[in-house]
N, C-alpha and C. Protein backbone atom coordinates (compact mmCIF):
# COMPACT_ATOMS: atom_id res chain seq x y z
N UNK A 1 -103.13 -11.67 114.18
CA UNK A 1 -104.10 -12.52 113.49
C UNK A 1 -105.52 -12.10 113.82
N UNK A 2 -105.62 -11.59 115.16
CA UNK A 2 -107.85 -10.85 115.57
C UNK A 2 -107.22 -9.88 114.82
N UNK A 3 -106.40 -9.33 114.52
CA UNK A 3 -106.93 -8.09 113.24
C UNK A 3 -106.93 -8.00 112.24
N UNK A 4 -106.16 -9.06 111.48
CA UNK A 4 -106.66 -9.25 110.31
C UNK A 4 -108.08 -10.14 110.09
N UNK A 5 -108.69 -10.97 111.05
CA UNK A 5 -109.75 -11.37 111.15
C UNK A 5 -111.02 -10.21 111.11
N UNK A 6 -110.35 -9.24 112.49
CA UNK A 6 -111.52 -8.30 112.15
C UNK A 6 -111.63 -7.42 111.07
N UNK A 7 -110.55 -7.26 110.46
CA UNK A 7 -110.35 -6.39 108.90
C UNK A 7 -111.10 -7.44 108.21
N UNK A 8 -110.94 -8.76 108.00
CA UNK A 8 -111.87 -9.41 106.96
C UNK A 8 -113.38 -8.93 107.58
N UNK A 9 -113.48 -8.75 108.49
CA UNK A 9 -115.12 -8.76 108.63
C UNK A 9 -115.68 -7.60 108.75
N UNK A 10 -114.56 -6.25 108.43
CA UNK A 10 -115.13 -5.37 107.72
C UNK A 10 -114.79 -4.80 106.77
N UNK A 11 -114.38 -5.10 106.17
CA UNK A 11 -113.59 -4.83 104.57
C UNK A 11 -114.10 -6.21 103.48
N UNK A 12 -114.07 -7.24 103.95
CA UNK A 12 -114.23 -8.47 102.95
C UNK A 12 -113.12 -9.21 102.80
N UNK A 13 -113.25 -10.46 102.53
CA UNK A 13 -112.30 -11.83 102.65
C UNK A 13 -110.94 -11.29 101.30
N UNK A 14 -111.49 -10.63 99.99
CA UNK A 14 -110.69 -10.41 98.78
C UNK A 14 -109.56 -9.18 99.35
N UNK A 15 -110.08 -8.09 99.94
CA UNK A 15 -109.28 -7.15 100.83
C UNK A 15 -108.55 -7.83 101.48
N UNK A 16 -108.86 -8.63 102.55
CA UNK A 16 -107.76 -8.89 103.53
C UNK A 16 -106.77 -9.44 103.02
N UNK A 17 -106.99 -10.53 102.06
CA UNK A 17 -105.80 -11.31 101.42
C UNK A 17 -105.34 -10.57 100.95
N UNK A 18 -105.50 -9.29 99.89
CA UNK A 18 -104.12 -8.32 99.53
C UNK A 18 -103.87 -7.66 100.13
N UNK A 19 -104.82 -6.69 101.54
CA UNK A 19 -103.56 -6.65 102.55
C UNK A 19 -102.91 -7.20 103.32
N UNK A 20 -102.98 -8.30 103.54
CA UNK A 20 -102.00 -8.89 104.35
C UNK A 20 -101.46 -10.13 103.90
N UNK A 21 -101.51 -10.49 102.61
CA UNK A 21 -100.77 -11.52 101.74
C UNK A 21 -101.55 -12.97 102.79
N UNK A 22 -102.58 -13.21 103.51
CA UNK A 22 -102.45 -13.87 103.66
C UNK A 22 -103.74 -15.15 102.98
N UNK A 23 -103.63 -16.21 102.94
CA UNK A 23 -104.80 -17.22 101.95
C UNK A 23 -105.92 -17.32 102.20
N UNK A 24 -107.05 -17.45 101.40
CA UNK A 24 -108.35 -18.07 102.02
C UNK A 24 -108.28 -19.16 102.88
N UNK A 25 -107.64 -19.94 102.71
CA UNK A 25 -108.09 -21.45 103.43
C UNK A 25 -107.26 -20.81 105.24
N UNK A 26 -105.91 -19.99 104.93
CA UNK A 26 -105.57 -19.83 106.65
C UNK A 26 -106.94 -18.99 107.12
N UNK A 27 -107.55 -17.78 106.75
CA UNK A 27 -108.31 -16.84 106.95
C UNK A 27 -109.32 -17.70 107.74
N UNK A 28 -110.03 -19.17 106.66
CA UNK A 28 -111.14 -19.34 107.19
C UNK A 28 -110.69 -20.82 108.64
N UNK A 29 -109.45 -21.09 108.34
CA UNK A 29 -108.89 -22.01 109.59
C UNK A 29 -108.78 -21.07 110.75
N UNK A 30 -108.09 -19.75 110.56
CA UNK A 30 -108.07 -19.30 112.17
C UNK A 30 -109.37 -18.56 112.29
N UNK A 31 -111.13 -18.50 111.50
CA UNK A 31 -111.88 -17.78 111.99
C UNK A 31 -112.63 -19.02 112.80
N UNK A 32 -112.24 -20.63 112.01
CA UNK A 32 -112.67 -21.62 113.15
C UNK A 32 -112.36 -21.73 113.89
N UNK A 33 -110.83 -21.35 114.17
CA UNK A 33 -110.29 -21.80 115.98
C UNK A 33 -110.47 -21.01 116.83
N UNK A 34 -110.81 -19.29 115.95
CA UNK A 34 -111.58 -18.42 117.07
C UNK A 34 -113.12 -19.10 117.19
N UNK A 35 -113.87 -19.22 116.65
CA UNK A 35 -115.00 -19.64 117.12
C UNK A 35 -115.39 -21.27 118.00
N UNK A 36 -113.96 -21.28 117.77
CA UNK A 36 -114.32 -23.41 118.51
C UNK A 36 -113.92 -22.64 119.71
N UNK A 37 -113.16 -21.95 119.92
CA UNK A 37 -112.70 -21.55 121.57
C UNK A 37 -113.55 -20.12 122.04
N UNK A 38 -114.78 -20.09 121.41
CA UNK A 38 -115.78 -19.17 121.82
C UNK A 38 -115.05 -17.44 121.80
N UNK A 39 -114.09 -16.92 120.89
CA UNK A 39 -113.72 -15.79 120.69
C UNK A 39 -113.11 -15.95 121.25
N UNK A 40 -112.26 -16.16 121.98
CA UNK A 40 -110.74 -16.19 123.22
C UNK A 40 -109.13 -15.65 121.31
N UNK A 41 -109.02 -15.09 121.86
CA UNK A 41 -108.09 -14.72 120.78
C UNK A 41 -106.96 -15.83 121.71
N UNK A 42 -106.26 -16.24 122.21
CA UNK A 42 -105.49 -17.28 122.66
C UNK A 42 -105.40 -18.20 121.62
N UNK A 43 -106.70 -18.37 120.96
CA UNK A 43 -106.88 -19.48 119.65
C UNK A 43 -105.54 -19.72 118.44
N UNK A 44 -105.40 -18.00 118.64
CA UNK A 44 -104.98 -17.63 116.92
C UNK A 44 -103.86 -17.95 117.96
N UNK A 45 -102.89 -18.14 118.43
CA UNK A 45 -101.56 -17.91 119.03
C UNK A 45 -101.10 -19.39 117.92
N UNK A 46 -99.84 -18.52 117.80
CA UNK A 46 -99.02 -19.51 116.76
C UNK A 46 -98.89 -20.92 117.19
N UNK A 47 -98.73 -22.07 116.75
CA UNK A 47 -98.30 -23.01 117.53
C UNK A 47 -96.90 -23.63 117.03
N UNK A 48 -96.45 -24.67 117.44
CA UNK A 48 -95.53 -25.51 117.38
C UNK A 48 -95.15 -26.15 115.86
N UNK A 49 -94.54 -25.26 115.02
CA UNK A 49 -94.56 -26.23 113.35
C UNK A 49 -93.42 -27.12 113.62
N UNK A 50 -92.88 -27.83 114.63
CA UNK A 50 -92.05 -29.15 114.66
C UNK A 50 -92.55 -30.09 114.23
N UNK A 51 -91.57 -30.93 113.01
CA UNK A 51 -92.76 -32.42 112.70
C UNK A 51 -93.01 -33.50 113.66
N UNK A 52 -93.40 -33.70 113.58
CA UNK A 52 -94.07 -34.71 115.10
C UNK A 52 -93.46 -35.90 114.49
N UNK A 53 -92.58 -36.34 113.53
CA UNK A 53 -91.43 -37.53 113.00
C UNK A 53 -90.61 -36.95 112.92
N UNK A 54 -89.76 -36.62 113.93
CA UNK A 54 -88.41 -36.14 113.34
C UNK A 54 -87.58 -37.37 112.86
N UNK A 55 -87.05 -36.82 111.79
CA UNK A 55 -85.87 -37.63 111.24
C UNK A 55 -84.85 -38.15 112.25
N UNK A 56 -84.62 -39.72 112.72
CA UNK A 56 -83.47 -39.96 113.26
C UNK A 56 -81.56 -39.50 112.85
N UNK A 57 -80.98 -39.69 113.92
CA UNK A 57 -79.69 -39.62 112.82
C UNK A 57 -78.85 -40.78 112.85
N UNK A 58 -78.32 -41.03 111.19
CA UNK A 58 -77.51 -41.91 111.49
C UNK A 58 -76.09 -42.02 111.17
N UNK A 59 -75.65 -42.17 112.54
CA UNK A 59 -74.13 -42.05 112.41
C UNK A 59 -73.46 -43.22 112.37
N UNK A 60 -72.62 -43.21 111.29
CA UNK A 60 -71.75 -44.34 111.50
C UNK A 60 -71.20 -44.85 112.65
N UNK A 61 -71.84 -46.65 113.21
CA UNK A 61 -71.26 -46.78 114.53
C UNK A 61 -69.71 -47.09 114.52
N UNK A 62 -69.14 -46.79 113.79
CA UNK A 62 -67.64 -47.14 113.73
C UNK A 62 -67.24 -45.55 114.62
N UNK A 63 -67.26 -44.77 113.66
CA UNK A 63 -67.44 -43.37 114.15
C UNK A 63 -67.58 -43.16 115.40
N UNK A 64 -68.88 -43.32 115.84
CA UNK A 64 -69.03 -43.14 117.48
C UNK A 64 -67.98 -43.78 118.06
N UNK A 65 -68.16 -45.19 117.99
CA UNK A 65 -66.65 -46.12 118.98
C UNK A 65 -65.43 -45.26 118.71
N UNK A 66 -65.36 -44.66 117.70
CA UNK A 66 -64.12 -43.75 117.59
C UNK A 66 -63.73 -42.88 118.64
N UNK A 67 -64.87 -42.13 118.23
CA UNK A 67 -65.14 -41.10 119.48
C UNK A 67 -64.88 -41.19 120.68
N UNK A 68 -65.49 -42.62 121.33
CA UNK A 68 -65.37 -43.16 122.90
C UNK A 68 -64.18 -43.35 123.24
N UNK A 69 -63.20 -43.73 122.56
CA UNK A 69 -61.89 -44.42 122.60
C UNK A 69 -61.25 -43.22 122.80
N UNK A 70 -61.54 -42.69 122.22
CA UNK A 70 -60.61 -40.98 121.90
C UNK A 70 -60.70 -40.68 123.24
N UNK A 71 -62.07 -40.51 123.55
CA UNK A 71 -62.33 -39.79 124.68
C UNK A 71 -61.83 -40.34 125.76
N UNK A 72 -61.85 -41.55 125.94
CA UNK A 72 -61.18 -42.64 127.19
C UNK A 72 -59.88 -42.49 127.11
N UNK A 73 -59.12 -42.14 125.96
CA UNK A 73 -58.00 -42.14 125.37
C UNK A 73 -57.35 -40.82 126.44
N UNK A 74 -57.99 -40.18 126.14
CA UNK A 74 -57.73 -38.43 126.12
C UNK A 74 -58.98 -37.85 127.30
N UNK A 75 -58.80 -37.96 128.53
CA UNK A 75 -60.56 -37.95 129.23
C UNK A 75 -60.92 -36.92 128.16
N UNK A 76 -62.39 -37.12 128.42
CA UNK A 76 -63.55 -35.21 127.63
C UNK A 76 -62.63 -34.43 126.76
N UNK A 77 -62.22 -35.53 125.96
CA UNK A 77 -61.24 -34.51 124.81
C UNK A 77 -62.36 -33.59 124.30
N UNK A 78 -62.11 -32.05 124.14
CA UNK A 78 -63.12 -31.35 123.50
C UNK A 78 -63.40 -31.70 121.85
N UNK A 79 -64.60 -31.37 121.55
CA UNK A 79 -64.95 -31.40 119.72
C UNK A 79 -64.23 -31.20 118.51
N UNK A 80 -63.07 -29.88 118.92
CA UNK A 80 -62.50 -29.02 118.20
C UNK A 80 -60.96 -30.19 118.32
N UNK A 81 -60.99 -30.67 119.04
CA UNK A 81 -59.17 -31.77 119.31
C UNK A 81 -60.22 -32.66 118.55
N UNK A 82 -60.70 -33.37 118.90
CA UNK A 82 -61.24 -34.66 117.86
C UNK A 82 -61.30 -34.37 116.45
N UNK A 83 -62.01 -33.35 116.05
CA UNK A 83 -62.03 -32.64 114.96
C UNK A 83 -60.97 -33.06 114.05
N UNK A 84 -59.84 -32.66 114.73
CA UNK A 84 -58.14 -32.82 114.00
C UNK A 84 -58.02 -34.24 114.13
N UNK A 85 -58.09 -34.71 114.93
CA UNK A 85 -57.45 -36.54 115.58
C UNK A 85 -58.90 -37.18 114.41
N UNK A 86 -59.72 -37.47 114.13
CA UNK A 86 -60.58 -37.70 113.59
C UNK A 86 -60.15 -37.19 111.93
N UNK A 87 -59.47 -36.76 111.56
CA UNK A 87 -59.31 -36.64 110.05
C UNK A 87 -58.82 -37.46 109.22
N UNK A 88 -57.64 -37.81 109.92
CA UNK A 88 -56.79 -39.35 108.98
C UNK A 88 -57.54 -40.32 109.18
N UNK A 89 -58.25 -40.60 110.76
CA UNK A 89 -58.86 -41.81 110.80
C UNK A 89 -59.99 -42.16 109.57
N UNK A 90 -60.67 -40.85 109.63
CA UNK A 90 -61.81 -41.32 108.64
C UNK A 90 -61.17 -41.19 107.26
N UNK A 91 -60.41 -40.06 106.58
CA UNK A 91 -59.63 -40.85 105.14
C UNK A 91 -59.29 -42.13 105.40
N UNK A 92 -59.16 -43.18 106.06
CA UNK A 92 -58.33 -44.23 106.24
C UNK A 92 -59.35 -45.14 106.25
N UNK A 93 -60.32 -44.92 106.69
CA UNK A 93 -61.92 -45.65 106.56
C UNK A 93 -62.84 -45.36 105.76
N UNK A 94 -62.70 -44.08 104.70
CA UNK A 94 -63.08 -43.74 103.95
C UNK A 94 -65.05 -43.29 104.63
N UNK A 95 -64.39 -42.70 105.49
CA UNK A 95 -65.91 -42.22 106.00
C UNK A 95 -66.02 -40.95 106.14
N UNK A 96 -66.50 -39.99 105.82
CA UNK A 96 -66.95 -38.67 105.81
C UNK A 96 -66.97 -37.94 106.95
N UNK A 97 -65.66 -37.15 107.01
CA UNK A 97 -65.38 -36.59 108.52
C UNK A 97 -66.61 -35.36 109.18
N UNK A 98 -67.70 -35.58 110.01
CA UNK A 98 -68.38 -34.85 110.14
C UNK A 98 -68.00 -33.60 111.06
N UNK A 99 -68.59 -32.25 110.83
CA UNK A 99 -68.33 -31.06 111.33
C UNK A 99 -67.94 -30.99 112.62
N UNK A 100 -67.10 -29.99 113.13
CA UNK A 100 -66.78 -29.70 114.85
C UNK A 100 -68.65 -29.84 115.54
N UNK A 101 -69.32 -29.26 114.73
CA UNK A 101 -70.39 -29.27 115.59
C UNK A 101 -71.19 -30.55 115.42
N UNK A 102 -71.44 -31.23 114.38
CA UNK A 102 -72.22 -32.74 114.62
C UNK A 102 -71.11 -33.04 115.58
N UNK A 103 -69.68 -33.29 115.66
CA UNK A 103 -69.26 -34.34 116.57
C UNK A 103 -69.53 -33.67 117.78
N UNK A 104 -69.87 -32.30 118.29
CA UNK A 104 -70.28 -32.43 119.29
C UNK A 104 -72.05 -32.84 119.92
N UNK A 105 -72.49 -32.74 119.30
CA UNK A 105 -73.94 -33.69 118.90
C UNK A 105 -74.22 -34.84 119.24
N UNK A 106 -72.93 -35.65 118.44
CA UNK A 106 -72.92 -37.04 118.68
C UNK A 106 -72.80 -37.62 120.10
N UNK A 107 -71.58 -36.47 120.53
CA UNK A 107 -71.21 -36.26 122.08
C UNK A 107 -72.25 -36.44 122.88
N UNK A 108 -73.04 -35.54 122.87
CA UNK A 108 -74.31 -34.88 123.51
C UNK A 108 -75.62 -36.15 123.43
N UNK A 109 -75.58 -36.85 122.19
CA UNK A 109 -76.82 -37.55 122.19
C UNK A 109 -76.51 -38.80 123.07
N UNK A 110 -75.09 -39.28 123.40
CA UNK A 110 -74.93 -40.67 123.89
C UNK A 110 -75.43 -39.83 125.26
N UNK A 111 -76.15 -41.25 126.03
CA UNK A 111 -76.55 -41.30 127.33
C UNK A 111 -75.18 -40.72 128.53
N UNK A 112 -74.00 -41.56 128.13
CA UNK A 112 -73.24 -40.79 129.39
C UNK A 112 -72.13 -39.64 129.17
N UNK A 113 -73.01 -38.84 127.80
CA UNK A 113 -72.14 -37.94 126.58
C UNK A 113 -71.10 -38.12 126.62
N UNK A 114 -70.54 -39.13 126.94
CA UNK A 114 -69.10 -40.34 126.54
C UNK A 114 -68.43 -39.41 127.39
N UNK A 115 -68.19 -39.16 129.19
CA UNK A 115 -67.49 -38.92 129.86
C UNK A 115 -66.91 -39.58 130.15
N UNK A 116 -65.59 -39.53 130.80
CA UNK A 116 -64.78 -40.57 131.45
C UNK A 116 -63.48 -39.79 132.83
N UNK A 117 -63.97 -40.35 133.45
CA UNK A 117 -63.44 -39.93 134.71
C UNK A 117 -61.99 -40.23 134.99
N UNK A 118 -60.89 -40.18 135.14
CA UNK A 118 -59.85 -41.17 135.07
C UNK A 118 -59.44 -41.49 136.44
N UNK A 119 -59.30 -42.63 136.58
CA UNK A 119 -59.13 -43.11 138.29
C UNK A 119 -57.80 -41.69 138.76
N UNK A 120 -57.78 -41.98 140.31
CA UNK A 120 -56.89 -40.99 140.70
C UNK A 120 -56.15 -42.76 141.90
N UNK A 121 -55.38 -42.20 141.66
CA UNK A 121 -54.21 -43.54 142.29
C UNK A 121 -53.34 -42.98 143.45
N UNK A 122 -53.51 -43.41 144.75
CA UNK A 122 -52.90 -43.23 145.79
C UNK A 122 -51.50 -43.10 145.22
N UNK A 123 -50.14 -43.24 146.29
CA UNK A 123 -48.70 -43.38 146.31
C UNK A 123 -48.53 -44.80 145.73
N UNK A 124 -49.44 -45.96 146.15
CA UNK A 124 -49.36 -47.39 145.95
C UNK A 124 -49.95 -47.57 144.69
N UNK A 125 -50.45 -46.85 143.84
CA UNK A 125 -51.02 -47.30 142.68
C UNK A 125 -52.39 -47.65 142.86
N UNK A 126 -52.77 -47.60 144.13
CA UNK A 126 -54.29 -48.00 144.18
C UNK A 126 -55.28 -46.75 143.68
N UNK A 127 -56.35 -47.47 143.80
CA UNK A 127 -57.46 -46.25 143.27
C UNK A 127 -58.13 -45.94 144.06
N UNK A 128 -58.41 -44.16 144.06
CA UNK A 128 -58.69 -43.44 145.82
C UNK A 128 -60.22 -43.65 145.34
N UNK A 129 -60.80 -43.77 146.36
CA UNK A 129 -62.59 -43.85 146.30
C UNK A 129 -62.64 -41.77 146.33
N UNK A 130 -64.08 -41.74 145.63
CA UNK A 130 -64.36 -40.67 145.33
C UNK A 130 -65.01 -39.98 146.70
N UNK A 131 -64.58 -38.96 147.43
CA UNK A 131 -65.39 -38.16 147.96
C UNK A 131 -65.45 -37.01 148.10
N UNK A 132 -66.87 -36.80 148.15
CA UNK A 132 -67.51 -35.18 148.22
C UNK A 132 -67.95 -34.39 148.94
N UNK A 133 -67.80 -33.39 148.97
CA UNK A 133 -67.39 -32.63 150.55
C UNK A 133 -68.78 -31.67 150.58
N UNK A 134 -69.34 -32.40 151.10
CA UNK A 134 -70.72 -31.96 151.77
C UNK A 134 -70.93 -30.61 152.46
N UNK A 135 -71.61 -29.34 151.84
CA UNK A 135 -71.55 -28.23 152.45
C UNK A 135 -72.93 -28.27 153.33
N UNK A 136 -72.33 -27.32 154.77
CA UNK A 136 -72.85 -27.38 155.77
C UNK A 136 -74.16 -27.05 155.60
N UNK A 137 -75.50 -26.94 155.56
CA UNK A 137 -76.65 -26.60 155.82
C UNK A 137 -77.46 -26.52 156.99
N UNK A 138 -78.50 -25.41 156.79
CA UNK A 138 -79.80 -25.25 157.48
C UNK A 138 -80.29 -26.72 158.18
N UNK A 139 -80.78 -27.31 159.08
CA UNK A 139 -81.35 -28.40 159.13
C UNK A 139 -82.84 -28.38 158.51
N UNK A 140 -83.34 -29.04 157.94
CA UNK A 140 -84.63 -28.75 157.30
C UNK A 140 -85.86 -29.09 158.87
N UNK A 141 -86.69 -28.67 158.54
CA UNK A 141 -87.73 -28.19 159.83
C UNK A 141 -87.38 -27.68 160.90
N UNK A 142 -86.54 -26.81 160.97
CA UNK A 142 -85.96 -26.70 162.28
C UNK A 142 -86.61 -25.29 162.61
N UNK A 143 -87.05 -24.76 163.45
CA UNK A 143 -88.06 -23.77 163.43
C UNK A 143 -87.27 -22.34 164.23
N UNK A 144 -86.89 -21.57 163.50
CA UNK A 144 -86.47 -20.27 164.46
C UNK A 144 -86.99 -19.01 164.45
N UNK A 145 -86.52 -18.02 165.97
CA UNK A 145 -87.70 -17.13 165.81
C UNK A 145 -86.62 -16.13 165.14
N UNK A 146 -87.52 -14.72 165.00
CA UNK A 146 -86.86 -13.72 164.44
C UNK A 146 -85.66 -13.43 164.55
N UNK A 147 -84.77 -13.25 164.04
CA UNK A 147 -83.24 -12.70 164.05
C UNK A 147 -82.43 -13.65 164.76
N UNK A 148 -82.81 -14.73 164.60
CA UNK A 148 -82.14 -15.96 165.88
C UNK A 148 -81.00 -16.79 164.78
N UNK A 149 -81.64 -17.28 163.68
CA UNK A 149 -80.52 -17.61 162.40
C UNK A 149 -80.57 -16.45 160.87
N UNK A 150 -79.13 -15.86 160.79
CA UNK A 150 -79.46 -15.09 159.99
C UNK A 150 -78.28 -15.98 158.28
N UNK A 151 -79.02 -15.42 156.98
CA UNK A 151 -77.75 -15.72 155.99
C UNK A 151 -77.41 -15.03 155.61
N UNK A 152 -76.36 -15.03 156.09
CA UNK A 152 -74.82 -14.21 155.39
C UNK A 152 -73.92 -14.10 153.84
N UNK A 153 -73.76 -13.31 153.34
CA UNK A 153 -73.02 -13.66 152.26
C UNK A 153 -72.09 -11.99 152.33
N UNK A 154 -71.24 -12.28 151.20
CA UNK A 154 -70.29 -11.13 150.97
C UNK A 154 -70.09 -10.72 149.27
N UNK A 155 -70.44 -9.47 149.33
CA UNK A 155 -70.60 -9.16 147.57
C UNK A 155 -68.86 -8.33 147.67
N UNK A 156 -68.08 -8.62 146.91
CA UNK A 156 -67.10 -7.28 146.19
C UNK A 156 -67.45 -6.71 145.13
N UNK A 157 -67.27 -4.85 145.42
CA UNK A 157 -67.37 -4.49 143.80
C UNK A 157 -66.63 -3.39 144.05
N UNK A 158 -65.93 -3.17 143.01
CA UNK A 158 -65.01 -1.99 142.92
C UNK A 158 -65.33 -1.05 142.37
N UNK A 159 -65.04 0.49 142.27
CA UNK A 159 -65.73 1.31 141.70
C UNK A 159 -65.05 2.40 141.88
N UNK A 160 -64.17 3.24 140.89
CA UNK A 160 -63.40 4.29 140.93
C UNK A 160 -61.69 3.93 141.63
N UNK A 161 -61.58 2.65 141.46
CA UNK A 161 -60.10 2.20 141.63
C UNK A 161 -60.30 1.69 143.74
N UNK A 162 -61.96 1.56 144.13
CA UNK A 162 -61.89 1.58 145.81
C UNK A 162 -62.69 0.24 145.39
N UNK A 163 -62.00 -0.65 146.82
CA UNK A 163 -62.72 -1.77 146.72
C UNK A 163 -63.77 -1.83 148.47
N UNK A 164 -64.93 -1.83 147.75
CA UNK A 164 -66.30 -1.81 148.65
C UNK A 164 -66.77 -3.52 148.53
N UNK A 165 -67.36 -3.71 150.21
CA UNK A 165 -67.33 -5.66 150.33
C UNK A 165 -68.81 -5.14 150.64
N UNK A 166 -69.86 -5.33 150.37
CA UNK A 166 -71.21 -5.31 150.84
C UNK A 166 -71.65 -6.90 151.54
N UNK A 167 -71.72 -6.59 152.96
CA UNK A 167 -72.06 -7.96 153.61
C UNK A 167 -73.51 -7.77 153.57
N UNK A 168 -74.33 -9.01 153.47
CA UNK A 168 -76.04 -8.65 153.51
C UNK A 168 -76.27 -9.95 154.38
N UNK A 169 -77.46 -9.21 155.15
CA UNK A 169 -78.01 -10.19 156.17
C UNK A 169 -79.14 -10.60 155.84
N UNK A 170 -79.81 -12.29 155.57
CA UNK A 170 -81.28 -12.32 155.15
C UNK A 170 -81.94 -13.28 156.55
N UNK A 171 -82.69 -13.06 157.24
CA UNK A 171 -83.18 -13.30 158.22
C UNK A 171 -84.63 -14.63 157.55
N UNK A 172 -84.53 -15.72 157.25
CA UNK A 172 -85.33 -16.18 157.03
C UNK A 172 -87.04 -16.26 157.86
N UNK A 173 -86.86 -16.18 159.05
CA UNK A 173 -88.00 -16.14 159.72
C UNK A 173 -89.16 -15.09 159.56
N UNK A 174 -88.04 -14.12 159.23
CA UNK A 174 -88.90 -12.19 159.22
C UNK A 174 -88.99 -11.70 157.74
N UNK A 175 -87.85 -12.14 157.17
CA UNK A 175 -87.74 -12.27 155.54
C UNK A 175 -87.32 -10.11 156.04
N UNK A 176 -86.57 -10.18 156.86
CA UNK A 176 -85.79 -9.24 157.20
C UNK A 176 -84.24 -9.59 156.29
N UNK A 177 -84.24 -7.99 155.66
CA UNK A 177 -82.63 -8.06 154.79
C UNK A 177 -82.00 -7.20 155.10
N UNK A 178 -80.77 -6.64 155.21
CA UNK A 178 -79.97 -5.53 155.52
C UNK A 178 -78.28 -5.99 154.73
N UNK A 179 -77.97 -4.93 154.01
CA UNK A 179 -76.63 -4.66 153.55
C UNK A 179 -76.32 -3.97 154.00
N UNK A 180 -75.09 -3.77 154.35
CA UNK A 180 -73.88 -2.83 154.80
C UNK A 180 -72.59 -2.99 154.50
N UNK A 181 -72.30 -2.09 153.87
CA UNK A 181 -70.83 -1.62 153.07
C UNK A 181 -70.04 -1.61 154.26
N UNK A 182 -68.43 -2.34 153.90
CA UNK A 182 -67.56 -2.41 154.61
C UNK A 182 -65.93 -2.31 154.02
N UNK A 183 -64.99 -1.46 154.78
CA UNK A 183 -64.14 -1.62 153.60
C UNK A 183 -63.32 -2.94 153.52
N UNK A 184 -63.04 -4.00 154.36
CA UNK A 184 -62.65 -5.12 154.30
C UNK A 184 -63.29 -6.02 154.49
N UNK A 185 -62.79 -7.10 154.25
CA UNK A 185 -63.66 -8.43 154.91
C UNK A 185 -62.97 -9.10 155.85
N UNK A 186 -62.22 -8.67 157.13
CA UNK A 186 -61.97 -8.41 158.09
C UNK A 186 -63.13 -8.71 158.96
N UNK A 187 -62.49 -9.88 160.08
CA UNK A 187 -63.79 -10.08 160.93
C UNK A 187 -64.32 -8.99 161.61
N UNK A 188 -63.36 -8.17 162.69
CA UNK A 188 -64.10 -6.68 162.96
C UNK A 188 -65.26 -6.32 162.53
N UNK A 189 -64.70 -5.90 161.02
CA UNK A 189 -66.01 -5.02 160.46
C UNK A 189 -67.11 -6.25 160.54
N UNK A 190 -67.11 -7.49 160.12
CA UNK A 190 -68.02 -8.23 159.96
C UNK A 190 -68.95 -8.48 161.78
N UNK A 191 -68.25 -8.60 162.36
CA UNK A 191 -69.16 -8.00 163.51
C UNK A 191 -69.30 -6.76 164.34
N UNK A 192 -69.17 -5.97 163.82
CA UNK A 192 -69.52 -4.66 163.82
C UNK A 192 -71.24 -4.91 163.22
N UNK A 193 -71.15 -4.85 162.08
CA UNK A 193 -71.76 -4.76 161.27
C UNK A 193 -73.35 -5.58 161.92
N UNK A 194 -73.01 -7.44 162.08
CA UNK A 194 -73.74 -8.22 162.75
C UNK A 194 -74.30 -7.50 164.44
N UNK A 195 -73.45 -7.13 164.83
CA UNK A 195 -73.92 -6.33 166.04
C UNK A 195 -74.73 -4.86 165.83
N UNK A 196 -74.96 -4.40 165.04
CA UNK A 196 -75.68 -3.67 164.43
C UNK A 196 -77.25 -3.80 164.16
N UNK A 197 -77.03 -5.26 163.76
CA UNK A 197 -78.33 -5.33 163.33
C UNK A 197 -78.91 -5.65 164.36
């Protein structure tokens, strides 16, 4: 857009529009937004043509409750199973079976995208409380010196039918890193390796 601006301002406003198909009225809108922002070409940068009203949607609330039931029915039945289970219902209600992809939409727009968890029931029929198994961490502020806590991880990659384990060490304090190829992941090599560094 600064070059077809600067082609209008040396060629003429009738030139630029037939080379570059583009109108008087854009020509003289982006030579104002270069000059309101003091020449900064940033001006001309395209913006956002979303309508600032988007159209709501409206779905039949029979439909949705459909959906929920299904889903409670069937936990997180996917789009493509509703799809099918959703065909007689709506001939039968005479409602317009919408695409695999609106119903996943519809999915998507409800607040708890209509998940459903299904209890898990002890031997007795009771219902087990949920828990989650907390992985070990760093303590936060905890201050160490060089090479004193290091993080560990283990890469596999194979390559010509040989399988190579690359262990890498990241030393947060020193922002010290080191890999070293090992052929197992075998504690040995893994302190070999740690004793190394």
């Amino acid at each position: 857009r600064l070059r077809i601006v600067q082609f209008w301002d040396k060629h003429g406003l009738v030139a630029a529009c037939d080379a570059f198909g583009v109108s008087r009225r854009t020509l003289y809108r982006w030579r104002a937004a270069l000059k309101a922002e003091g020449g900064n070409p940033a001006a001309l940068a395209s913006q956002s043509s979303a309508p600032k009203r988007r159209r709501s949607p409206k779905t039949d609330p029979r439909l949705v409750a459909e959906i929920r039931r299904l889903r409670i029915l069937h936990p997180n039945l996917g789009k493509d199973k509703l799809h099918v289970l959703l065909r007689p219902w709506c001939a039968e209600k005479g409602i317009a079976l919408p695409s695999v992809s609106t119903l996943g939409r519809i999915i998507a727009r409800a607040p708890d995208k209509m998940r459903h968890s299904p209890a898990r029931l002890d031997a007795r029929g009771r219902p087990k409380p949920m828990q989650r198994s907390r992985k070990p961490r760093k303590p936060k502020g905890v201050a160490t010196t060089a090479l004193q806590c290091l993080a560990v991880d283990t890469i596999e990659r194979v390559r010509d039918g040989l399988k190579r384990y690359l262990v890498t060490f990241i030393d947060p304090a020193s922002a010290f890193a080191l890999a070293v190829a090992l052929p197992s992941k075998a504690t040995r090599h893994t302190q070999a390796a740690l004793a190394a560094v």
